[in-house]
Protein backbone atom coordinates (compact mmCIF):
# COMPACT_ATOMS: atom_id res chain seq x y z
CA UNK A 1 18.78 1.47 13.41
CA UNK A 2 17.91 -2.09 12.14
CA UNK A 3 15.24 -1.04 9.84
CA UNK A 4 14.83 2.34 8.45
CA UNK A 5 10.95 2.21 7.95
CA UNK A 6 9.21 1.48 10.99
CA UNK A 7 5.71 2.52 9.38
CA UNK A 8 3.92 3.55 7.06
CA UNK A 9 0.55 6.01 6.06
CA UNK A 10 -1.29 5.89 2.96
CA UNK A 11 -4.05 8.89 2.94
CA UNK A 12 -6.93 8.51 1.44
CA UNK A 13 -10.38 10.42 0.83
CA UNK A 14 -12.66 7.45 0.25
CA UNK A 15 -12.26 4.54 2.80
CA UNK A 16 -14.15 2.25 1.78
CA UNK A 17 -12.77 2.26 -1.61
CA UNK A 18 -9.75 2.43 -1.08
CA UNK A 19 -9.82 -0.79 1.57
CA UNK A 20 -11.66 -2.66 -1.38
CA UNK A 21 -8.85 -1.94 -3.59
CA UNK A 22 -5.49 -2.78 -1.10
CA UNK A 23 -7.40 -5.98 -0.03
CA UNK A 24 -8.46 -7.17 -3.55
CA UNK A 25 -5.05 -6.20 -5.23
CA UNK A 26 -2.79 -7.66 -2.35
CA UNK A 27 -5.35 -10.29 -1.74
CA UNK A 28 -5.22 -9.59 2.08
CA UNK A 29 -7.72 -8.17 4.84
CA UNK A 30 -7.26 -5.01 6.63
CA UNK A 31 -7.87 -4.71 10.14
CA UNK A 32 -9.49 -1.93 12.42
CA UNK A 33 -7.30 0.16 13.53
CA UNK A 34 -8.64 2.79 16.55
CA UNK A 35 -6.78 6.56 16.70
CA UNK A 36 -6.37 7.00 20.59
CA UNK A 37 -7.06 10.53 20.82
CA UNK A 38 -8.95 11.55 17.50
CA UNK A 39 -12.09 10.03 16.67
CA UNK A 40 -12.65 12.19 13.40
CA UNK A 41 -9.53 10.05 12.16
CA UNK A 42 -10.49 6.52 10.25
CA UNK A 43 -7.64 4.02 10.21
CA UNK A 44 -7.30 0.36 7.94
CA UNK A 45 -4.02 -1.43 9.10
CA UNK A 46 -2.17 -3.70 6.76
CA UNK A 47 -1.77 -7.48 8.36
CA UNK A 48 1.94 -7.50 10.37
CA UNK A 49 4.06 -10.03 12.00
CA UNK A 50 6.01 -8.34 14.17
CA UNK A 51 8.68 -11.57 14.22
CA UNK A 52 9.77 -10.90 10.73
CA UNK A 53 11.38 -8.54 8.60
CA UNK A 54 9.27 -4.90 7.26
CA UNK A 55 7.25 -2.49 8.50
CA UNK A 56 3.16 -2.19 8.74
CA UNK A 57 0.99 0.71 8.53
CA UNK A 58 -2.11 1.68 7.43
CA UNK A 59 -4.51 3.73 5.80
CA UNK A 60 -5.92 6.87 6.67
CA UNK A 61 -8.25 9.39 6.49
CA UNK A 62 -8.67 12.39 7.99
CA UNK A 63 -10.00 16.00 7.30
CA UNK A 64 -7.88 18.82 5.92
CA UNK A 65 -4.83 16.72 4.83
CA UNK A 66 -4.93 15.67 1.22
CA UNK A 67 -4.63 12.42 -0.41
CA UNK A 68 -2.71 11.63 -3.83
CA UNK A 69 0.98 13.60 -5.89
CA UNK A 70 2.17 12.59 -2.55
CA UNK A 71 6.28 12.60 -2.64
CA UNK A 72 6.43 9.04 -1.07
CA UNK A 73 6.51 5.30 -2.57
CA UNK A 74 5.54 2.47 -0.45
CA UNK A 75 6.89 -1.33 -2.22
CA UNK A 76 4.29 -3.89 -0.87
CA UNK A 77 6.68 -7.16 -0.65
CA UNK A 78 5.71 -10.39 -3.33
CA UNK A 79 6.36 -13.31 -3.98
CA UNK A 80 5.84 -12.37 -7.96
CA UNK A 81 4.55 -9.06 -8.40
CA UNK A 82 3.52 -9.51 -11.80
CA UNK A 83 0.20 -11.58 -9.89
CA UNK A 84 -0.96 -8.46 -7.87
CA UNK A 85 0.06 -6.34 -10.92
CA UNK A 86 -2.66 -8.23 -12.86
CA UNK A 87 -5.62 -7.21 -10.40
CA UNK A 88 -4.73 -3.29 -9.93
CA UNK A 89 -7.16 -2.38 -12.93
CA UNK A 90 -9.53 -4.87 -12.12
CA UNK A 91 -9.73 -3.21 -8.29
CA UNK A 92 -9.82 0.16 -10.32
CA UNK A 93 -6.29 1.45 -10.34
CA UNK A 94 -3.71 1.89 -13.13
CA UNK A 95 -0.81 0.13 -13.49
CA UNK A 96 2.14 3.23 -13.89
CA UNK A 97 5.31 0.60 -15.11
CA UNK A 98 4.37 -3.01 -15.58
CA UNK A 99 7.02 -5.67 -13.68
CA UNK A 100 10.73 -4.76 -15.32
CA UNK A 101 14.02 -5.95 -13.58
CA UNK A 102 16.05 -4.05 -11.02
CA UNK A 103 18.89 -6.03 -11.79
CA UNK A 104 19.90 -8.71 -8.59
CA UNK A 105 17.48 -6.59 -6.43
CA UNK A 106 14.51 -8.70 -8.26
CA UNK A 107 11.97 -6.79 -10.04
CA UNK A 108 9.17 -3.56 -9.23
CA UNK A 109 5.88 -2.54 -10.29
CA UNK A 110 4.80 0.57 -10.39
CA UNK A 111 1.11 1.77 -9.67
CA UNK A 112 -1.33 4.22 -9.06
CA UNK A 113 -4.49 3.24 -6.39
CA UNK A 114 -7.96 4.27 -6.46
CA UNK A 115 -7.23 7.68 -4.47
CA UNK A 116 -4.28 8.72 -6.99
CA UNK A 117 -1.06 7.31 -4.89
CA UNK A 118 1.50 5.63 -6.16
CA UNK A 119 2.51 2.87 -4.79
CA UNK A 120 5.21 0.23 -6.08
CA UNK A 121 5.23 -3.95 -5.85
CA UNK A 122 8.47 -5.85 -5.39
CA UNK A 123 9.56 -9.27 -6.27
CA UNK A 124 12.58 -10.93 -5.97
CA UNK A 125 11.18 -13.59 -8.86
């Protein structure tokens, strides 16, 4: 096994919100993302490069599975996370732990999204 994460799933109960808020805090665009055999499922996938290191995913939404006091943490990779720590209230989050070092790992910040996930930001500057 290379890499242990190969994907990733962020449910959510509010789509459209919650695409406003990924794209505006990691300053990116989500894509369309079609479920083959489940049209009631809606699907956002983060941008990918499948030559380089980490994993993509996307997220989701579908009926009867709830979103939020989920038990895992996604890091989104930055160059200083401390810059997309400064637009998670403006994009309507809260910011959990503002940037602190992780010793020669870099540093982390911690934050809840719009559809109460936490999620966590990591820098190695």
């Amino acid at each position: 096994m290379n890499n242990p994460v190969g994907w990733f799933e962020i449910y959510v109960s509010d789509m459209a919100r919650a695409k406003i808020f990924y794209e505006t805090v990691l300053n990116i665009r989500l894509g369309e993302l079609v479920a083959p055999n489940d049209q009631s499922i809606q699907m956002k996938i983060f941008p990918s490069d499948m030559d380089k290191y980490g994993a993509t995913g996307a997220l989701v939404k579908m009926e009867g599975f709830p979103v939020g006091g989920n038990s895992v943490l996604v890091y989104f990779s930055c160059d200083d996370c401390s810059v997309e720590e400064s637009r998670i209230e403006l994009a309507g989050g809260k910011v959990e732990k503002s940037k602190f070092s992780i010793g020669e790992y870099g540093f982390i910040s911690l934050a809840i999204d719009t559809e109460g996930n936490i999620f966590g930001l990591h820098s190695l500057k």
